[in-house]
C-alpha atoms as a PDB file:
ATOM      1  CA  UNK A   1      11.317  80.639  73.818  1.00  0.00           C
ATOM      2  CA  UNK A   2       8.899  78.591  76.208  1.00  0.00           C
ATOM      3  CA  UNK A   3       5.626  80.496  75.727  1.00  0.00           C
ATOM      4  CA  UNK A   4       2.582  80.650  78.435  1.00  0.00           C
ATOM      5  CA  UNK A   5      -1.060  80.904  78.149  1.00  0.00           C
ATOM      6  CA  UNK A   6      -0.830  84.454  78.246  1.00  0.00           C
ATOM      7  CA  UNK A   7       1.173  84.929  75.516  1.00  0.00           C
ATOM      8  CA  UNK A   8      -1.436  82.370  73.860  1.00  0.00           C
ATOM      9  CA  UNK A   9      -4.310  84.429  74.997  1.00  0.00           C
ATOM     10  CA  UNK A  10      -2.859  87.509  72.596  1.00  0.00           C
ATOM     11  CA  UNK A  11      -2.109  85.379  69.744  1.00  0.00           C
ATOM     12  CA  UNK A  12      -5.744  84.438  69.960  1.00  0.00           C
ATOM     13  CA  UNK A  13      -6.962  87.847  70.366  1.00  0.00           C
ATOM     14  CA  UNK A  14      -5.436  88.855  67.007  1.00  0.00           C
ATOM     15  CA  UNK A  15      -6.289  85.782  65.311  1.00  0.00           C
ATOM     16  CA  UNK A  16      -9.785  84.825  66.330  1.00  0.00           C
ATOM     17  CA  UNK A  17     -10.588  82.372  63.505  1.00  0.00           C
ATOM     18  CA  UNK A  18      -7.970  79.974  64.789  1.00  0.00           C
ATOM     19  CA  UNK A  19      -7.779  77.120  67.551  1.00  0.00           C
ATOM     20  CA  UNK A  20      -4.837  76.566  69.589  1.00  0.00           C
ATOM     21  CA  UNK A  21      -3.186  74.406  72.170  1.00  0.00           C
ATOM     22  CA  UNK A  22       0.063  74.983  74.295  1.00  0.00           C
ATOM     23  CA  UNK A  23       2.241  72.112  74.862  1.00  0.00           C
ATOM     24  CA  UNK A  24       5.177  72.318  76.596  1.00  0.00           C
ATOM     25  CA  UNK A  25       5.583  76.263  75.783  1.00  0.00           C
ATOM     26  CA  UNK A  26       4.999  75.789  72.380  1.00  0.00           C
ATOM     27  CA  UNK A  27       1.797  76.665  70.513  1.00  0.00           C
ATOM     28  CA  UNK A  28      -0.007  73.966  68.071  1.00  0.00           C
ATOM     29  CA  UNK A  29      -2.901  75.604  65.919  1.00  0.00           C
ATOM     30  CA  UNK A  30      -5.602  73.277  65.182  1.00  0.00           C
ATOM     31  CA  UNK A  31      -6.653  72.430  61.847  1.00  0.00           C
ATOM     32  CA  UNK A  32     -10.443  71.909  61.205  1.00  0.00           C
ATOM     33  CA  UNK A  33     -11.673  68.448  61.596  1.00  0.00           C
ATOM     34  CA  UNK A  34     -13.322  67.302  58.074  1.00  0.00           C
ATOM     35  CA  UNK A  35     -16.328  66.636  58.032  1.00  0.00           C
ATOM     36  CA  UNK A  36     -17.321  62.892  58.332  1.00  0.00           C
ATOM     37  CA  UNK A  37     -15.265  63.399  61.912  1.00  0.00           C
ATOM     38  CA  UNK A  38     -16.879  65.827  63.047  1.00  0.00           C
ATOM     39  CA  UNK A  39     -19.782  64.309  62.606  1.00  0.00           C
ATOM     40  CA  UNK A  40     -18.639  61.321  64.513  1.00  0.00           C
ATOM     41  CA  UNK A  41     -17.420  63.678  67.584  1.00  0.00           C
ATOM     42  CA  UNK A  42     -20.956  65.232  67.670  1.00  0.00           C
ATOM     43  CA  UNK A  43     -23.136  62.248  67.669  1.00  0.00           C
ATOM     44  CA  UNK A  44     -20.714  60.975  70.744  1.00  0.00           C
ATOM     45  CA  UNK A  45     -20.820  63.823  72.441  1.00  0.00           C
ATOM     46  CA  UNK A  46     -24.801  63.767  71.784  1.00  0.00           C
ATOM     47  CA  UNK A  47     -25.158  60.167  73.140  1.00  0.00           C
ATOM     48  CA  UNK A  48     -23.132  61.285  76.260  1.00  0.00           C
ATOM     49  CA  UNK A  49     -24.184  64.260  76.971  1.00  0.00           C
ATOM     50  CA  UNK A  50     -27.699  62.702  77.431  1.00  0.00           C
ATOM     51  CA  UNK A  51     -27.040  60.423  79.690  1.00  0.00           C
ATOM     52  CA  UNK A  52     -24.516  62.651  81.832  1.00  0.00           C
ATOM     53  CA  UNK A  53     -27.334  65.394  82.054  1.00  0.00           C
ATOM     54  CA  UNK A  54     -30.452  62.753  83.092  1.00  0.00           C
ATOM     55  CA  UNK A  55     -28.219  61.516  85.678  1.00  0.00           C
ATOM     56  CA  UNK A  56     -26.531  64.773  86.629  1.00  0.00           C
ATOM     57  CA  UNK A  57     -22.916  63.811  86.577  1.00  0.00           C
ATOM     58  CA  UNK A  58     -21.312  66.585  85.387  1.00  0.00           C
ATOM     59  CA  UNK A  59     -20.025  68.711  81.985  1.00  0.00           C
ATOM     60  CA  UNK A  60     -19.604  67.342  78.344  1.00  0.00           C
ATOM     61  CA  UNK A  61     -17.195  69.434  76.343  1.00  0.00           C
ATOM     62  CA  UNK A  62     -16.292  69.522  72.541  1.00  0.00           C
ATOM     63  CA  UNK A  63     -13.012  70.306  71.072  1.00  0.00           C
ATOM     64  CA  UNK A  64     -13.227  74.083  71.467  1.00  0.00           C
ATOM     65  CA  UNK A  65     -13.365  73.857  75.752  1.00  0.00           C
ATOM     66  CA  UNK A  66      -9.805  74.051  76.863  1.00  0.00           C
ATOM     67  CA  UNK A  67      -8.439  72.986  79.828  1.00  0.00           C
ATOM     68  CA  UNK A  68      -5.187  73.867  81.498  1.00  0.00           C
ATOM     69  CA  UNK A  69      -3.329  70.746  82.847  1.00  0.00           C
ATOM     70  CA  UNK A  70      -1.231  70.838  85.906  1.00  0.00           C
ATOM     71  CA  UNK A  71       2.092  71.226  83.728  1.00  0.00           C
ATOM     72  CA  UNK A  72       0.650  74.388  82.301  1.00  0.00           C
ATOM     73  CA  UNK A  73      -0.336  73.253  78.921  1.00  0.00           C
ATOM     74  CA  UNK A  74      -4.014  73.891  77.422  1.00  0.00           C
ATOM     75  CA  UNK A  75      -4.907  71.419  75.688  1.00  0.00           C
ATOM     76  CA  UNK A  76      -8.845  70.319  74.330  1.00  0.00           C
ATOM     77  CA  UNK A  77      -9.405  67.132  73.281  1.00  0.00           C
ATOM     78  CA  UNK A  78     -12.348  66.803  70.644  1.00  0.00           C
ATOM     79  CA  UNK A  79     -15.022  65.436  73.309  1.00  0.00           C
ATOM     80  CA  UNK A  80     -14.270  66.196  77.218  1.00  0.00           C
ATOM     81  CA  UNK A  81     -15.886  64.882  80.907  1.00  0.00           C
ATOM     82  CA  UNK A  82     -15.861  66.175  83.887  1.00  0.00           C
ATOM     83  CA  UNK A  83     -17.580  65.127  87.162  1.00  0.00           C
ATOM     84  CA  UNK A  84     -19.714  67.319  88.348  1.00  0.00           C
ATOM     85  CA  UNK A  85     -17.766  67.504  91.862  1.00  0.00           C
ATOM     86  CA  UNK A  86     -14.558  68.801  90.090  1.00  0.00           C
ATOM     87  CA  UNK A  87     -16.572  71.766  88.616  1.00  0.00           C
ATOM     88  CA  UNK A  88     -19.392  72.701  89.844  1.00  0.00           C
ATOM     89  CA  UNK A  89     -19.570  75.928  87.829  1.00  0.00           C
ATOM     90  CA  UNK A  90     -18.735  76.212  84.358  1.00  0.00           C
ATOM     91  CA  UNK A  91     -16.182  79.022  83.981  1.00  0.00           C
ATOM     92  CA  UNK A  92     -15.894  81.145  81.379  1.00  0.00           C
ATOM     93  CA  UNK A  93     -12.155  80.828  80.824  1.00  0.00           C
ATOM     94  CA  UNK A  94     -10.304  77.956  80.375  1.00  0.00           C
ATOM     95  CA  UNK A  95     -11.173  74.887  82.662  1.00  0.00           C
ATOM     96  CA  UNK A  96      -8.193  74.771  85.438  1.00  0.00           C
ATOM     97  CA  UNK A  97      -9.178  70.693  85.905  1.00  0.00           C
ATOM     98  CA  UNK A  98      -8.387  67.724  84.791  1.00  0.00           C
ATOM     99  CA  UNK A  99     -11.055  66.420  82.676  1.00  0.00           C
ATOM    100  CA  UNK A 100     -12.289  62.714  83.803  1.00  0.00           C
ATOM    101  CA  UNK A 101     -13.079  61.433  80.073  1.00  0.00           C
ATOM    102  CA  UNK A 102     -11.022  62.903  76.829  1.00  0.00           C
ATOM    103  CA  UNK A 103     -12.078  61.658  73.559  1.00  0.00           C
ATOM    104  CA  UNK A 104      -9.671  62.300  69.971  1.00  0.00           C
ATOM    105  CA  UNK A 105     -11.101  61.985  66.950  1.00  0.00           C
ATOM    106  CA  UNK A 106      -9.185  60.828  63.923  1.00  0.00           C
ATOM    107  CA  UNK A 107      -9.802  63.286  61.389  1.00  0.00           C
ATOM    108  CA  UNK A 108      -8.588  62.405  57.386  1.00  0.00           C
ATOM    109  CA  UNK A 109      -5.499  64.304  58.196  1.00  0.00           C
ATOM    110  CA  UNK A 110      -4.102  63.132  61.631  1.00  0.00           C
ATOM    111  CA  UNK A 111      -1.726  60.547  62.738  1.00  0.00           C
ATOM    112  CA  UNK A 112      -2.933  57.785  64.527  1.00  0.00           C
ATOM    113  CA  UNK A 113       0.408  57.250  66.624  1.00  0.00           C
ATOM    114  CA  UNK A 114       0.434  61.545  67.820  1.00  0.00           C
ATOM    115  CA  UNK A 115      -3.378  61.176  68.997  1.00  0.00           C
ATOM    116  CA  UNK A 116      -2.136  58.290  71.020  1.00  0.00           C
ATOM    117  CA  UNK A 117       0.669  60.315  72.406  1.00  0.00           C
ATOM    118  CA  UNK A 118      -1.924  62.786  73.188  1.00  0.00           C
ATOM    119  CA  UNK A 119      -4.216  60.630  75.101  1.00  0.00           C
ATOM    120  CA  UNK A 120      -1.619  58.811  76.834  1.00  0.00           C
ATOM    121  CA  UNK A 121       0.044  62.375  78.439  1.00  0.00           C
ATOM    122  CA  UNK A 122      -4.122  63.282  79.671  1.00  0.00           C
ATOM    123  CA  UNK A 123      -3.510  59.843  81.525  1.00  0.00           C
ATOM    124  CA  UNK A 124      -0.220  60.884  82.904  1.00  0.00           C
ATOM    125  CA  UNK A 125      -2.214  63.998  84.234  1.00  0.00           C
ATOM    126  CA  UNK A 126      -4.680  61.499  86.093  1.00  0.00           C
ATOM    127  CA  UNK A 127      -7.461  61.526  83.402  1.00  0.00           C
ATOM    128  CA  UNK A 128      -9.280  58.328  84.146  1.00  0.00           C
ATOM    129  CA  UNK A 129     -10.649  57.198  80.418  1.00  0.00           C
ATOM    130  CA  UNK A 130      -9.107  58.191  76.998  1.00  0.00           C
ATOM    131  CA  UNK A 131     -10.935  57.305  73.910  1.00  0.00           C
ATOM    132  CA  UNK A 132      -9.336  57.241  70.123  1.00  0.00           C
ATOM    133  CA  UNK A 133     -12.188  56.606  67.681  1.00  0.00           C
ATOM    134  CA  UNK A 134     -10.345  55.842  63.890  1.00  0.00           C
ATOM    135  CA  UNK A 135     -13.180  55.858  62.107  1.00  0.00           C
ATOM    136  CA  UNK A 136     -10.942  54.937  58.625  1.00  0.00           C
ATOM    137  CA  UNK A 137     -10.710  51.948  60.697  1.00  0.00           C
ATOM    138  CA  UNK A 138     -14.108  51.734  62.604  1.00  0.00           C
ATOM    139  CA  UNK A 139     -12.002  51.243  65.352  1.00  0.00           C
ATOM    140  CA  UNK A 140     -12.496  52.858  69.078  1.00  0.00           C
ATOM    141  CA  UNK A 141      -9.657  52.372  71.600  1.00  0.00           C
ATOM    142  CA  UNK A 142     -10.102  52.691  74.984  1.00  0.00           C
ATOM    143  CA  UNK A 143      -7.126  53.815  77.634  1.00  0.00           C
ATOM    144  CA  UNK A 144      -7.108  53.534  81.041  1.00  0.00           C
ATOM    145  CA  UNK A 145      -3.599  53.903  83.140  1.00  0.00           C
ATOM    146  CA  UNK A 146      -2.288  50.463  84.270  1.00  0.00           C
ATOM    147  CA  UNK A 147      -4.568  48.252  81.574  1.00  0.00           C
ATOM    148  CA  UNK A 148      -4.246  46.909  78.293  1.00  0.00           C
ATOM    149  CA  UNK A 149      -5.291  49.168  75.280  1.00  0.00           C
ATOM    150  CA  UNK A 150      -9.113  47.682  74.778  1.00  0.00           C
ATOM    151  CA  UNK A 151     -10.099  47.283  71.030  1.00  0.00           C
ATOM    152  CA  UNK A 152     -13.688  47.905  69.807  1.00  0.00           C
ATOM    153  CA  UNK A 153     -15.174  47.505  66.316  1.00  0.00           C
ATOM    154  CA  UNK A 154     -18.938  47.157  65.088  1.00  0.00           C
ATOM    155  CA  UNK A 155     -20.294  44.309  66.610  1.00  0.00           C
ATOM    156  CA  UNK A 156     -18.958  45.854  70.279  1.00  0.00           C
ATOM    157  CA  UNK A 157     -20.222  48.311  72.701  1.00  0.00           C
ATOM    158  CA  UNK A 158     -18.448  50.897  74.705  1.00  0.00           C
ATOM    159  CA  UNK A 159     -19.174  50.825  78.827  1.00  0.00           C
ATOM    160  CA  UNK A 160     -17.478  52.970  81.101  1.00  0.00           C
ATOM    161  CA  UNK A 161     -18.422  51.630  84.252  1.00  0.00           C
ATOM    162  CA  UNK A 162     -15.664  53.719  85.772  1.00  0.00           C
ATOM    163  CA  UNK A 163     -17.563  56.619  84.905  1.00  0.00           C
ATOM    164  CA  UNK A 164     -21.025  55.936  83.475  1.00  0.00           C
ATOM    165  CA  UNK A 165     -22.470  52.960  85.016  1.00  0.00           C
ATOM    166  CA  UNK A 166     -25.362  51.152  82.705  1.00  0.00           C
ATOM    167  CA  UNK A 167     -24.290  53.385  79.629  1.00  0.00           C
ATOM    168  CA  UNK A 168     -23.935  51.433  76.851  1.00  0.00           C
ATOM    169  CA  UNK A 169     -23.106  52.808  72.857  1.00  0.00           C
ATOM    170  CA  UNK A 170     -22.666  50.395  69.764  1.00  0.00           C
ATOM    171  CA  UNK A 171     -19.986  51.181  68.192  1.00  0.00           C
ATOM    172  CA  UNK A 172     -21.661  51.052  64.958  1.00  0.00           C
ATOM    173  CA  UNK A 173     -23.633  53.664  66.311  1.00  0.00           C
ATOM    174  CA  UNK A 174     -21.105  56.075  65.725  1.00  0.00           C
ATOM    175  CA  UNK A 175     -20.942  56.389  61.877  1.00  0.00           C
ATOM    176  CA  UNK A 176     -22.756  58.619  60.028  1.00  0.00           C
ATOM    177  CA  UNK A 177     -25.807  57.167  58.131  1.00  0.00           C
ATOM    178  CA  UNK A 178     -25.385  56.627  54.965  1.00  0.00           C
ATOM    179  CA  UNK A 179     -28.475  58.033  53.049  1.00  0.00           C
ATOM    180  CA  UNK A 180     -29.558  56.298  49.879  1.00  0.00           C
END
């Protein structure tokens, strides 16, 4: 049985306290990220979000925005961008665009090789930068369609001139702090 976002948007209704995507007419519920990756996601998103709103470039997400892709799936990648000319108002439903920037977290539990599946189908649907930060690994890959699968680690920083011109984040920036 191939199920739709409406069908998704009753299972939601009577269970509130969960997160779900659709892929493909089937429904994924979304485990809670722990807490070290969570972490991680927010400090990103914080560090983005500041320079998107100075410069006025458009929306920064988290991983409870969903968007509907042009397939019909609803997916919501942990940290989302989208240019400000795509949507100019935020809705207050699910986000019928394609986001410009997705970001996946690995959390303790995930699979390194299905968050790069993930990523890989928002670049089939024409998102221009995917991000997977491993932070087992303190690792941060960085996808773009038709390019090599760019490797950072500490001593790098992430640009994405595509998107962000003259924003720059160390890597090691993205850890928590360790407090002694």
């Amino acid at each position: 049985m191939v199920l739709t976002i409406n069908d998704l948007d009753n299972i939601q209704q009577q269970n509130p306290e969960l997160q779900y995507e659709l892929r493909q007419g089937e429904i994924t519920i979304m485990s809670p990220s722990d807490f070290f990756s969570e972490e991680v996601g927010l400090d990103f998103s914080y560090y983005l979000k500041q320079w998107v709103n100075a410069h006025r470039l458009g929306r920064v997400t988290g991983s409870s925005a969903g968007f509907i892709m042009p397939n019909g799936d609803l997916l919501a990648p942990d940290v989302a961008f989208v240019k400000a000319e795509k949507l100019k108002i935020s809705p207050r439903s699910y986000a019928e665009v394609v986001p410009d920037l997705v970001v996946e977290i690995k959390s303790a539990s995930d699979k390194i090789n299905k968050l790069e599946k993930k990523l890989k189908k928002f670049l089939d649907f024409g998102v221009t930068v995917a991000i997977l930060i491993d932070p087992d690994e303190h690792i941060v890959k960085v996808f773009r369609s038709n390019s090599e699968v760019e490797i950072l680690t500490d001593d790098d920083v992430l640009i994405i001139p595509d998107l962000f011109p003259e924003w720059e984040l160390k890597i090691i920036d993205l850890w928590p702090e360790v407090f002694e």
